[in-house]
Protein backbone atom coordinates (compact mmCIF):
# COMPACT_ATOMS: atom_id res chain seq x y z
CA UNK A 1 134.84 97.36 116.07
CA UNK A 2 136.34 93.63 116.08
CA UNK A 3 138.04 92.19 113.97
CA UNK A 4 136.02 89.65 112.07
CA UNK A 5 136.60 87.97 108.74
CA UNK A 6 134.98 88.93 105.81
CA UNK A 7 132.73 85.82 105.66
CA UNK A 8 131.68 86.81 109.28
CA UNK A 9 130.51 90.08 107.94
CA UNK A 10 128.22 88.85 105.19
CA UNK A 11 126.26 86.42 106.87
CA UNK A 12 125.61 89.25 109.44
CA UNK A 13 124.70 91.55 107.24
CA UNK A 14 122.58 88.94 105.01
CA UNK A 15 120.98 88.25 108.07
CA UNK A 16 120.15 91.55 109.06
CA UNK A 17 118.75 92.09 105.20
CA UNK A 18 116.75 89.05 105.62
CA UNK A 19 115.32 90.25 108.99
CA UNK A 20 114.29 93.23 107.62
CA UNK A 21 112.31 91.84 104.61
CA UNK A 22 110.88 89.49 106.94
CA UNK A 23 109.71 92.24 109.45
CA UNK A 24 108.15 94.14 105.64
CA UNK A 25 105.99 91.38 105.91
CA UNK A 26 105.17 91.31 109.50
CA UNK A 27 104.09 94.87 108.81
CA UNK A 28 102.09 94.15 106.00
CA UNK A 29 100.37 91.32 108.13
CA UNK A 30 100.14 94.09 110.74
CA UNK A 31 98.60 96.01 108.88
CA UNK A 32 95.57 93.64 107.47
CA UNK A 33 95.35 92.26 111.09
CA UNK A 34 94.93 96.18 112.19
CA UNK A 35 92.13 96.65 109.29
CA UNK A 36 90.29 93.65 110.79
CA UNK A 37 90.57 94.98 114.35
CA UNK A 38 93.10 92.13 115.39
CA UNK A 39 96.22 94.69 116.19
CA UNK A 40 96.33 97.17 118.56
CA UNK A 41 98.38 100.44 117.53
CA UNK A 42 100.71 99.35 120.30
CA UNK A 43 101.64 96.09 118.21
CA UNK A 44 102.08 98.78 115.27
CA UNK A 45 104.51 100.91 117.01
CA UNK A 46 106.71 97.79 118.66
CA UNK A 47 106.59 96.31 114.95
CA UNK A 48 108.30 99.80 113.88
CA UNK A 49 110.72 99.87 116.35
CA UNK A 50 112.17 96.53 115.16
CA UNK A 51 112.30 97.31 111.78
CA UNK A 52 114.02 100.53 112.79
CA UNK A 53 116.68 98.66 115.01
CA UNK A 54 117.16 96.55 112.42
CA UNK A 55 117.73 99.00 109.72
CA UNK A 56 120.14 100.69 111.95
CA UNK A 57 122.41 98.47 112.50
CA UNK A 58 123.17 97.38 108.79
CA UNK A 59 125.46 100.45 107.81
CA UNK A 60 127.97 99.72 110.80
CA UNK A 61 127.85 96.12 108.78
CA UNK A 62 128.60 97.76 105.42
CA UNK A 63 131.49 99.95 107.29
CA UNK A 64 133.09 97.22 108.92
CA UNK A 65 132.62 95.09 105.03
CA UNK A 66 134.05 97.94 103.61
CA UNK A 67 137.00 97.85 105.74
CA UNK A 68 137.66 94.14 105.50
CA UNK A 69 137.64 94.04 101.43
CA UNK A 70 139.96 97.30 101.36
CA UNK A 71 142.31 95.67 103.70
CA UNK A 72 142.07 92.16 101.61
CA UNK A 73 142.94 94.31 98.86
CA UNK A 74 146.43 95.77 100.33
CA UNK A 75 147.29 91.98 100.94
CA UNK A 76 146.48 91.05 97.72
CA UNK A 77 148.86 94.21 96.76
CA UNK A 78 145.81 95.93 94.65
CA UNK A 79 144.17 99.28 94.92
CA UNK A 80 141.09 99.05 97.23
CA UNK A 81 138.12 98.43 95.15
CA UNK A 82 134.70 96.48 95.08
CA UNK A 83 136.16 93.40 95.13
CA UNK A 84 132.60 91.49 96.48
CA UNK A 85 131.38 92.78 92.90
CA UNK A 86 133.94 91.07 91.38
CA UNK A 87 133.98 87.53 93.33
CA UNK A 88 129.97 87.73 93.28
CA UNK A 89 130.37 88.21 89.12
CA UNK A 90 133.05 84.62 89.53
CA UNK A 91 130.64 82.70 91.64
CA UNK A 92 127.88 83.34 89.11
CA UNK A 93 129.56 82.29 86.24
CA UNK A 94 130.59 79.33 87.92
């Protein structure tokens, strides 16, 4: 895995989040498009596949998050913990 910042690894994996509700709606489109005789069960399997890609490659995301906080933690001289919890609770108060 490379070595990417933290920052790198959330927009990737809010990207990959995003895609994925975007594709739920695709496949709910599919779907009414499929009841009116406008989809093919080809488009239904290819619009599976995608979402299934895309749900695949979020945990390697979370891993490689995972890794990055723990090891911001040891610089910070803290036990690992959820620290994205805790910023995410800072920004919102802000």
């Amino acid at each position: 895995m490379s070595q990417r910042s933290p920052r790198v690894f959330l927009h990737s994996l809010s990207d990959d989040y995003l895609s994925v509700i975007r594709q739920g709606f695709e496949w709910i489109a599919l779907g009414a498009r499929l009841k009116q005789g406008k989809a093919t069960s080809l488009d239904v399997e290819q619009a599976k596949s995608n979402v299934a890609q895309t749900e695949a490659s979020i945990p390697p995301l979370v891993i490689g998050l995972r890794q990055a906080t723990d090891k911001l933690c040891v610089l910070l001289g803290q036990p690992a913990r959820d620290i994205l919890r805790e910023l995410n609770d800072w920004i919102m108060r802000r």
